[in-house]
PDB file of N, CA and C in Angstrom:
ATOM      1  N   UNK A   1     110.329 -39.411 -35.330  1.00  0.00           N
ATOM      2  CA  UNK A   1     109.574 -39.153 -36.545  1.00  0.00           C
ATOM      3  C   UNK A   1     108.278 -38.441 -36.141  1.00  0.00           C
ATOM      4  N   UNK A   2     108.293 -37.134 -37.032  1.00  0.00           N
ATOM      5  CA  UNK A   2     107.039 -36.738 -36.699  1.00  0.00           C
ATOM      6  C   UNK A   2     105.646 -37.400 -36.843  1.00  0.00           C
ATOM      7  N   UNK A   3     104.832 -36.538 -36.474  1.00  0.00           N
ATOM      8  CA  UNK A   3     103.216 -37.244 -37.200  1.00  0.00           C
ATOM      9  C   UNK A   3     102.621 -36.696 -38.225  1.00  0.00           C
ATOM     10  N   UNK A   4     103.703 -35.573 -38.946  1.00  0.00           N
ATOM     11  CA  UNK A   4     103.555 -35.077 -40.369  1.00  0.00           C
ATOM     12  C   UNK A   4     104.322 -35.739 -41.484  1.00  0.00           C
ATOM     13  N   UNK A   5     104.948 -36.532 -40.835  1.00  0.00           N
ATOM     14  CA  UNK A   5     106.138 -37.049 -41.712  1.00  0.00           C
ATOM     15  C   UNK A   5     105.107 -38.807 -42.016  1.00  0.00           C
ATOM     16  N   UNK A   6     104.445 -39.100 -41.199  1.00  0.00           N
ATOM     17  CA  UNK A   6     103.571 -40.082 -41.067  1.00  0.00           C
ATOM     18  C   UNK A   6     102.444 -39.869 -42.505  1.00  0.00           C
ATOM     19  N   UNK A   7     101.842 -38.939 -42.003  1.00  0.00           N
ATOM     20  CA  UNK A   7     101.150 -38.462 -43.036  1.00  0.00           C
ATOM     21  C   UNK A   7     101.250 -38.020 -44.095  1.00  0.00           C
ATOM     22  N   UNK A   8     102.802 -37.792 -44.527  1.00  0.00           N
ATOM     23  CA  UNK A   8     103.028 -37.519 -45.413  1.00  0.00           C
ATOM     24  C   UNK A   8     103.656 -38.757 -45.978  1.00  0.00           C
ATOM     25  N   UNK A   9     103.857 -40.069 -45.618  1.00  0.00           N
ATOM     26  CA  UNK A   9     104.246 -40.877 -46.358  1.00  0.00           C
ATOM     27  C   UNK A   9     102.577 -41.487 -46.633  1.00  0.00           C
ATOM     28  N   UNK A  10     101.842 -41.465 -45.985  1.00  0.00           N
ATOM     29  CA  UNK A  10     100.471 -41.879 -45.963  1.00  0.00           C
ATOM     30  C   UNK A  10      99.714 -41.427 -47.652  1.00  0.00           C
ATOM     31  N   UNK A  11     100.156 -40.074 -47.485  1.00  0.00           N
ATOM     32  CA  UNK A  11      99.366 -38.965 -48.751  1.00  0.00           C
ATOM     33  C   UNK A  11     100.343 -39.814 -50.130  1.00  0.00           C
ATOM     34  N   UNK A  12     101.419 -39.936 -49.978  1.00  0.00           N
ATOM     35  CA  UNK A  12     101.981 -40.189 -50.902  1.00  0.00           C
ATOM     36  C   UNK A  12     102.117 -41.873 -51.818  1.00  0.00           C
ATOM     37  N   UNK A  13     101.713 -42.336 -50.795  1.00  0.00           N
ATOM     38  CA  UNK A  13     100.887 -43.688 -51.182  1.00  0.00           C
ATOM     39  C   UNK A  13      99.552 -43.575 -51.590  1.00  0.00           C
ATOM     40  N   UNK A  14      98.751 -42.421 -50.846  1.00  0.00           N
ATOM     41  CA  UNK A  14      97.580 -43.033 -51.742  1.00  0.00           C
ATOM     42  C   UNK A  14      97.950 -42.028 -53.378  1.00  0.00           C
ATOM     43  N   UNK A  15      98.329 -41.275 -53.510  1.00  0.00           N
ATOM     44  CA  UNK A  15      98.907 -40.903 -54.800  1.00  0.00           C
ATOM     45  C   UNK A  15      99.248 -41.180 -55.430  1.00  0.00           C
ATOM     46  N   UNK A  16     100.177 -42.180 -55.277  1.00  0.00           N
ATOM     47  CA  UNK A  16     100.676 -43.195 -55.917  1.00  0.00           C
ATOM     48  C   UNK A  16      99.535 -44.385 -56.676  1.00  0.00           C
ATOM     49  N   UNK A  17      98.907 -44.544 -55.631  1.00  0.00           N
ATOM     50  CA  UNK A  17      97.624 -46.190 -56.216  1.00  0.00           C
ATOM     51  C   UNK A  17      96.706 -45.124 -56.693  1.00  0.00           C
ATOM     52  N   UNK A  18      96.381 -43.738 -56.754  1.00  0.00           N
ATOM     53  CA  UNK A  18      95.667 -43.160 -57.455  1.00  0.00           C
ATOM     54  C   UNK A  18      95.895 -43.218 -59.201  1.00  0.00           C
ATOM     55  N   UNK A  19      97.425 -42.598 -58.993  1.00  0.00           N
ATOM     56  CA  UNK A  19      98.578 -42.798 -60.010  1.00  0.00           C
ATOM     57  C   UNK A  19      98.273 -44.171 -61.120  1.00  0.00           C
ATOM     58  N   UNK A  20      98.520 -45.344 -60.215  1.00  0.00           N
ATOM     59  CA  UNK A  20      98.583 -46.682 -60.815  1.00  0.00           C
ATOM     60  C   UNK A  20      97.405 -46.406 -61.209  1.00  0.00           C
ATOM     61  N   UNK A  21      96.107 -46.857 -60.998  1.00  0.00           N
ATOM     62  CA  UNK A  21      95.038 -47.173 -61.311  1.00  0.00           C
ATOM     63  C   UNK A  21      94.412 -46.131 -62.765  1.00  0.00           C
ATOM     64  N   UNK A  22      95.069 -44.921 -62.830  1.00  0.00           N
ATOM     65  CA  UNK A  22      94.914 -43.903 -63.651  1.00  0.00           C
ATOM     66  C   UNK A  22      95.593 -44.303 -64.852  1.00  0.00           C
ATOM     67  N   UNK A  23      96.570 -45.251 -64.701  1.00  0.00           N
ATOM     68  CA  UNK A  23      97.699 -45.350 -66.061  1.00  0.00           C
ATOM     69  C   UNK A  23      96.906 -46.684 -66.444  1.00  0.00           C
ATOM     70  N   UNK A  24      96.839 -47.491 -65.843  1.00  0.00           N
ATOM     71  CA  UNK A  24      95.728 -49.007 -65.683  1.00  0.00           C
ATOM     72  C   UNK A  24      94.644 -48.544 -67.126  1.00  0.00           C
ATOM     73  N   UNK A  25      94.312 -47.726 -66.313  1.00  0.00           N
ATOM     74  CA  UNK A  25      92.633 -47.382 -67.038  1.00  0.00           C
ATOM     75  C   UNK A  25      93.374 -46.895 -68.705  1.00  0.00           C
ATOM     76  N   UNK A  26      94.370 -45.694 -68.247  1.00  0.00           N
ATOM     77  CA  UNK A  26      94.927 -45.320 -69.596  1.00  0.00           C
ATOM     78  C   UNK A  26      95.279 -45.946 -70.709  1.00  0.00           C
ATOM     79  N   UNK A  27      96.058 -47.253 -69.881  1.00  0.00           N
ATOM     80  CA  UNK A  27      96.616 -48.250 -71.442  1.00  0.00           C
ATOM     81  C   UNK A  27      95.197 -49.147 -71.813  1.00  0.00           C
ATOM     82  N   UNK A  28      94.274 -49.257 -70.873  1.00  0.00           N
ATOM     83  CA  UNK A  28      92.956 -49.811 -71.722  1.00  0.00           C
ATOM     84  C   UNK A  28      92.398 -49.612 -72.921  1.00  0.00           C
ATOM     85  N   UNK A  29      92.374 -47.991 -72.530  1.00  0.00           N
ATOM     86  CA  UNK A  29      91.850 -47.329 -73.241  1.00  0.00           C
ATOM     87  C   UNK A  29      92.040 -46.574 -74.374  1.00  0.00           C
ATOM     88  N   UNK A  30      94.024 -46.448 -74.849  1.00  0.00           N
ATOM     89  CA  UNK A  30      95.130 -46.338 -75.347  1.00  0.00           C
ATOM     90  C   UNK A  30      95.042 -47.848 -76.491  1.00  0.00           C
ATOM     91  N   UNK A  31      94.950 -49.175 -75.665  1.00  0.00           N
ATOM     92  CA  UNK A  31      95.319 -50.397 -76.420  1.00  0.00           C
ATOM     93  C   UNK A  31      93.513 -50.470 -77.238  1.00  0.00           C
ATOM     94  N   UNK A  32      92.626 -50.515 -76.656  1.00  0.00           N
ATOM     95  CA  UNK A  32      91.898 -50.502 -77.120  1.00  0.00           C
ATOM     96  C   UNK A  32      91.332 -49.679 -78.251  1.00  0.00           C
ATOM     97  N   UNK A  33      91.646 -48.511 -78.361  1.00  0.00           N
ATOM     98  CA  UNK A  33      91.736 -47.103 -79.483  1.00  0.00           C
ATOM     99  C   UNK A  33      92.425 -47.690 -80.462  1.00  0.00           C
ATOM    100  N   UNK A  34      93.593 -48.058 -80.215  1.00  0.00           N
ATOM    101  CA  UNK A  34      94.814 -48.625 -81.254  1.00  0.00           C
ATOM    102  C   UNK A  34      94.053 -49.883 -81.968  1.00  0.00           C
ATOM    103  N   UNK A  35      93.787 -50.683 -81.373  1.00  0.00           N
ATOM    104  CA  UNK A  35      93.180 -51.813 -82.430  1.00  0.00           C
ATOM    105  C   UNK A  35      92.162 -51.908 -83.102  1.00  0.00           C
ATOM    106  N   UNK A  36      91.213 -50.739 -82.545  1.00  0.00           N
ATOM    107  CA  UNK A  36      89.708 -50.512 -83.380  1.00  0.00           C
ATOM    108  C   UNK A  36      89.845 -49.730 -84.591  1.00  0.00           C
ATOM    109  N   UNK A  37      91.102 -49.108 -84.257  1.00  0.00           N
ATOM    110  CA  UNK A  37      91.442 -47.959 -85.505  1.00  0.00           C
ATOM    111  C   UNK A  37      91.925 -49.192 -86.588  1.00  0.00           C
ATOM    112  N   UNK A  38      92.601 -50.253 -86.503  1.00  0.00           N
ATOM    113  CA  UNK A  38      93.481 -50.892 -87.054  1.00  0.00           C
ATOM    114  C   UNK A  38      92.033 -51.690 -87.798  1.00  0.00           C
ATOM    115  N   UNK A  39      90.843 -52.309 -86.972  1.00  0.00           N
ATOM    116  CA  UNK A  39      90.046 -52.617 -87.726  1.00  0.00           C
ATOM    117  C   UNK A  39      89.164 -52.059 -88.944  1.00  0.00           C
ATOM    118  N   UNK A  40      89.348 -50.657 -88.986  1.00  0.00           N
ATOM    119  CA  UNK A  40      88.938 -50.725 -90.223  1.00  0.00           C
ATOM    120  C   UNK A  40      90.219 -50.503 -91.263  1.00  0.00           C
ATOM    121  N   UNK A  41      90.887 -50.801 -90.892  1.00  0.00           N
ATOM    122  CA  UNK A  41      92.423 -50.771 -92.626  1.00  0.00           C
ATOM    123  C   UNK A  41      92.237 -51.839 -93.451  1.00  0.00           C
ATOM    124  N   UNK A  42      93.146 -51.846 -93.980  1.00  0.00           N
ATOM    125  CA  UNK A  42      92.434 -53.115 -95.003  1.00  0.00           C
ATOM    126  C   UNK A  42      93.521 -54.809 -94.645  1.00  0.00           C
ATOM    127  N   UNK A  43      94.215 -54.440 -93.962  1.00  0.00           N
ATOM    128  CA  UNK A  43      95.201 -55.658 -93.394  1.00  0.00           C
ATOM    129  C   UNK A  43      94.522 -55.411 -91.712  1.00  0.00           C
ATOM    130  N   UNK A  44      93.458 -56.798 -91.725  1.00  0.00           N
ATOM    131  CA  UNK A  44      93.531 -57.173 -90.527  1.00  0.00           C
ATOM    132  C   UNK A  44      94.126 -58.427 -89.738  1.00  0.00           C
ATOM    133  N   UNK A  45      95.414 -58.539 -90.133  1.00  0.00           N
ATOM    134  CA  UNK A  45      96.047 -59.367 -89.908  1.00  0.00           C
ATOM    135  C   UNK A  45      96.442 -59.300 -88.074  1.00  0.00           C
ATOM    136  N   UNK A  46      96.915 -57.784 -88.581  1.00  0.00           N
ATOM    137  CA  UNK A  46      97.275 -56.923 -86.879  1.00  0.00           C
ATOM    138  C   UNK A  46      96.004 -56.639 -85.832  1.00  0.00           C
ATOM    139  N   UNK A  47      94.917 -56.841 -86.632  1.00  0.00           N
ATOM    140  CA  UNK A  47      94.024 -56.578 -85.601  1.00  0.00           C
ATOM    141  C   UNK A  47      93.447 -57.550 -85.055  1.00  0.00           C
ATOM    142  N   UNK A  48      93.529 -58.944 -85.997  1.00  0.00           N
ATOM    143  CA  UNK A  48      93.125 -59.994 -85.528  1.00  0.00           C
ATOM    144  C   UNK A  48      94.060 -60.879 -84.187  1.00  0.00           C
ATOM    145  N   UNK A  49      95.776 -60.862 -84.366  1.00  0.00           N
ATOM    146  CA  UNK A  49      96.259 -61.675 -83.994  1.00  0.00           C
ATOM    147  C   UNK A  49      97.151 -60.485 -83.022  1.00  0.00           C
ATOM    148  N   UNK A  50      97.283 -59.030 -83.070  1.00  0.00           N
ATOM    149  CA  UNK A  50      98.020 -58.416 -82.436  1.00  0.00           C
ATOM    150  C   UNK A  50      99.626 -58.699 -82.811  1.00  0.00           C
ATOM    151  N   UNK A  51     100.125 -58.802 -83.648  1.00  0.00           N
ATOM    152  CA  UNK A  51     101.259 -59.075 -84.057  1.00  0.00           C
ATOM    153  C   UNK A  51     101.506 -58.518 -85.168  1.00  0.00           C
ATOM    154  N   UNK A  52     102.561 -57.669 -85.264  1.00  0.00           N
ATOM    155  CA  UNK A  52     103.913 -57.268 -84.442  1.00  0.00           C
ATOM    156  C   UNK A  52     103.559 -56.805 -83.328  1.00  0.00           C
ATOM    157  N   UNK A  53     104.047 -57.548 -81.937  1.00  0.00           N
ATOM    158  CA  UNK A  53     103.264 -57.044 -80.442  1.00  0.00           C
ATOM    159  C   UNK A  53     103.877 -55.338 -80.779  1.00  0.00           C
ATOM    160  N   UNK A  54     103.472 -54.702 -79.685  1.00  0.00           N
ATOM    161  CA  UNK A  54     103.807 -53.181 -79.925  1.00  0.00           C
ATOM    162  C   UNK A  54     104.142 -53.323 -78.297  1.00  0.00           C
ATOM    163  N   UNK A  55     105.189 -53.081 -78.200  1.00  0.00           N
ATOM    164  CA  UNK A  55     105.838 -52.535 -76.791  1.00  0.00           C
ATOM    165  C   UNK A  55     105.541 -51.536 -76.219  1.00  0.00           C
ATOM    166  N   UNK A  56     105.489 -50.635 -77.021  1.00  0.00           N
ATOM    167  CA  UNK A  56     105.146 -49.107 -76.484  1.00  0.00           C
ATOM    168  C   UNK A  56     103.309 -49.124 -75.913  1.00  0.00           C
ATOM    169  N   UNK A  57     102.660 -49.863 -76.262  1.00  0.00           N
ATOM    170  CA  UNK A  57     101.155 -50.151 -75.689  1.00  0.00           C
ATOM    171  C   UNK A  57     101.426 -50.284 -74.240  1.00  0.00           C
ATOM    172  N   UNK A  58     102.060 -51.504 -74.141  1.00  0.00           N
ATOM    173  CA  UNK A  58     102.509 -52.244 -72.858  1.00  0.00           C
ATOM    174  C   UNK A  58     103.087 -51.143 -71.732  1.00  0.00           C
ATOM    175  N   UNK A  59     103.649 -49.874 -72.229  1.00  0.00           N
ATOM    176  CA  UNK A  59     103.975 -49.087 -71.366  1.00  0.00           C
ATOM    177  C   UNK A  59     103.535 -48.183 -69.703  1.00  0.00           C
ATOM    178  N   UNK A  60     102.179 -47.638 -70.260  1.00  0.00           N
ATOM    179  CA  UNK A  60     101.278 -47.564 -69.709  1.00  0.00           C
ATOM    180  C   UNK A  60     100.685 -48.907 -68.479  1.00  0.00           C
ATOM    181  N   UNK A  61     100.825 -49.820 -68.725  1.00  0.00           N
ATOM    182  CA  UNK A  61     100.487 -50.869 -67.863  1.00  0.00           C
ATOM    183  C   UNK A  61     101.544 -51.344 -67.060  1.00  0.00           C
ATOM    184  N   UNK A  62     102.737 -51.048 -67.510  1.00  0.00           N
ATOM    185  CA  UNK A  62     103.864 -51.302 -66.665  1.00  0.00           C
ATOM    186  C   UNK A  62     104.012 -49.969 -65.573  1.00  0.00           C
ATOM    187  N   UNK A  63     103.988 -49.103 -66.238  1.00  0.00           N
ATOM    188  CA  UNK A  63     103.949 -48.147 -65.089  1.00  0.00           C
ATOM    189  C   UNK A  63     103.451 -47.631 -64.130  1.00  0.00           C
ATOM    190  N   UNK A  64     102.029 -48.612 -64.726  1.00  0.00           N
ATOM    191  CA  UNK A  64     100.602 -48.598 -63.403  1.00  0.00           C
ATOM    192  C   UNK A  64     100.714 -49.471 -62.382  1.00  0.00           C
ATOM    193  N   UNK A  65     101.302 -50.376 -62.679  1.00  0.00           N
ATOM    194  CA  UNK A  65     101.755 -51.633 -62.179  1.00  0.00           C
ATOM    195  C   UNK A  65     102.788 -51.430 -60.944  1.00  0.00           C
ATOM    196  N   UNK A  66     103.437 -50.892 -61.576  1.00  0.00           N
ATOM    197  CA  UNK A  66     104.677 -50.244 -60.799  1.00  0.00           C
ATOM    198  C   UNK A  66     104.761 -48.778 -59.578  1.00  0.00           C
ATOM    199  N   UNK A  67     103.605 -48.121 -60.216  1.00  0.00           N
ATOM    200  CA  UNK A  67     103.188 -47.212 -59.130  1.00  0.00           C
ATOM    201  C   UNK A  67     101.806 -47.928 -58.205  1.00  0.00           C
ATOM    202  N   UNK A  68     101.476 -48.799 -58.509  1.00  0.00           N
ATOM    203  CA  UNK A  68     100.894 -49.082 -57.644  1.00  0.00           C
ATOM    204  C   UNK A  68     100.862 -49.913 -56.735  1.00  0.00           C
ATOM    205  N   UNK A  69     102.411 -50.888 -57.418  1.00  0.00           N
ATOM    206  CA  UNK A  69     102.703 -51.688 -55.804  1.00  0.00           C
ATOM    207  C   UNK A  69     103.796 -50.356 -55.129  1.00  0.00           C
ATOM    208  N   UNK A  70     104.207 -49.519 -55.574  1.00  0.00           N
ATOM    209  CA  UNK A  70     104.845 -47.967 -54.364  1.00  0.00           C
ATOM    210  C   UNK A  70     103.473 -47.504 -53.731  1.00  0.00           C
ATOM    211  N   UNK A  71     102.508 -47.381 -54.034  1.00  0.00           N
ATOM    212  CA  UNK A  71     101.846 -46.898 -53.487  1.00  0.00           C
ATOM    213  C   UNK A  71     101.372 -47.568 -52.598  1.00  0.00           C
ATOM    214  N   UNK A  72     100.939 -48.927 -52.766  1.00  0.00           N
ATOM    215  CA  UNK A  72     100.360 -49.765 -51.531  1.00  0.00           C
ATOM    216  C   UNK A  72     101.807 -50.040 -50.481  1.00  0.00           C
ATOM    217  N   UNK A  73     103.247 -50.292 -51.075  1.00  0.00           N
ATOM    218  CA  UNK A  73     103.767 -50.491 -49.754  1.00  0.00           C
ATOM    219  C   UNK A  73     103.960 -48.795 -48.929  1.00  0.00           C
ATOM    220  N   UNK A  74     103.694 -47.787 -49.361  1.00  0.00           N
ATOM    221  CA  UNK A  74     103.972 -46.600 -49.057  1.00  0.00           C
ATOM    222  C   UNK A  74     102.815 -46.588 -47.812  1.00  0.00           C
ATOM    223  N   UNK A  75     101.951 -46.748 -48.123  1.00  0.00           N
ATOM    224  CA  UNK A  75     100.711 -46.721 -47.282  1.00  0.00           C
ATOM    225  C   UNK A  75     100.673 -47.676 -46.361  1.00  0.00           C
ATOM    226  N   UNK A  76     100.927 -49.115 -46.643  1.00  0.00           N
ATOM    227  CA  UNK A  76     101.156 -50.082 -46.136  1.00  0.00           C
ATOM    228  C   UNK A  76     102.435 -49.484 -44.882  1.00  0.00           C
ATOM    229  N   UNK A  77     103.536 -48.803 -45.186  1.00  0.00           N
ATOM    230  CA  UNK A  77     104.633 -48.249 -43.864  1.00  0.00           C
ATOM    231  C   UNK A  77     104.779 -47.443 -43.158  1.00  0.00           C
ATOM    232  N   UNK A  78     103.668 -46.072 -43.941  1.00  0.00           N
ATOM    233  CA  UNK A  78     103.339 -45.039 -43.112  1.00  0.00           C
ATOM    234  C   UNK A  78     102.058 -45.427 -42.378  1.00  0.00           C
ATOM    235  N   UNK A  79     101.217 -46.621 -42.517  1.00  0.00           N
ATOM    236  CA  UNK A  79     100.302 -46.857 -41.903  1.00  0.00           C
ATOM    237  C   UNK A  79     100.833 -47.441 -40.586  1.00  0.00           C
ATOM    238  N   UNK A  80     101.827 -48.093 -40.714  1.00  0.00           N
ATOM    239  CA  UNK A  80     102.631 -49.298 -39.985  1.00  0.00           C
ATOM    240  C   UNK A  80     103.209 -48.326 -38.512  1.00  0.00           C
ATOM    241  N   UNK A  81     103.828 -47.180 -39.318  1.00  0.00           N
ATOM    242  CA  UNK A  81     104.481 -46.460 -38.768  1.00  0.00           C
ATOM    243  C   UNK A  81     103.684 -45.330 -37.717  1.00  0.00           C
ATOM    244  N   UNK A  82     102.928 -45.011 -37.879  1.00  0.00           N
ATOM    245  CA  UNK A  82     101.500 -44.199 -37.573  1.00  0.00           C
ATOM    246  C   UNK A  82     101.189 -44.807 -36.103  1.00  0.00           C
ATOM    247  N   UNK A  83     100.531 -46.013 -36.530  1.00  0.00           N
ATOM    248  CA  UNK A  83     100.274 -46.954 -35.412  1.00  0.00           C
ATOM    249  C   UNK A  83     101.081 -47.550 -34.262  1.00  0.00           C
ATOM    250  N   UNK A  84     102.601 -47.348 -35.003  1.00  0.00           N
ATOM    251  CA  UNK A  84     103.514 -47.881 -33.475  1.00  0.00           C
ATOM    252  C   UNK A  84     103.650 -46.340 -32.930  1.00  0.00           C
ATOM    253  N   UNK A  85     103.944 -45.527 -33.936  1.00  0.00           N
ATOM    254  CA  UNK A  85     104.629 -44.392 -33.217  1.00  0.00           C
ATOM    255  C   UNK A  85     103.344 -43.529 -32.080  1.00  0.00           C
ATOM    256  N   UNK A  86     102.737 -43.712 -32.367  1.00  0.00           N
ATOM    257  CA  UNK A  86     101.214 -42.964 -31.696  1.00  0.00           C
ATOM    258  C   UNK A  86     100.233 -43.506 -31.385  1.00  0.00           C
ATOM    259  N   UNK A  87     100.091 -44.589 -31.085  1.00  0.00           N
ATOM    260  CA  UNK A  87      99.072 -45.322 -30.368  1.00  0.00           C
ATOM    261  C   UNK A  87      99.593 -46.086 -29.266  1.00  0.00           C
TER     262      UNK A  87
END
């Protein structure tokens, strides 16, 4: 294995937890938009209790979630890998 191939699993992990943390922030800021809008309608039933949950909110956080444990073990094996192969 090269020591570009190292680094390139390296780059692609931190891309990844860049990734996650970017979608993280997104559904905050996505879920949060959505319910302030909902506070001024005239049924705050949904804004009080969040129900009917909305799945599609949740999206964004699953996928941050999900790129960002790829990204930490990505980094976590090209780091792994780095260190046996060249030191």
């Amino acid at each position: 294995m090269t020591l570009a191939t190292c680094q390139a699993i390296l780059a692609m992990g931190v891309f990844f937890m860049v990734l996650g943390a970017v979608f993280l922030l997104w559904n905050r800021r996505e879920v949060k938009s959505y319910y302030d809008s909902k506070s001024t309608k005239r049924d705050l039933g949904e804004f009080l209790f969040h129900e009917p949950e909305r799945f599609w909110l949740n999206a964004w956080r699953i996928g941050g979630r999900v790129s960002l444990v790829l990204g930490i073990l990505l980094t976590i094996a090209g780091g792994v890998l780095w260190l046996v192969l060249y030191t």
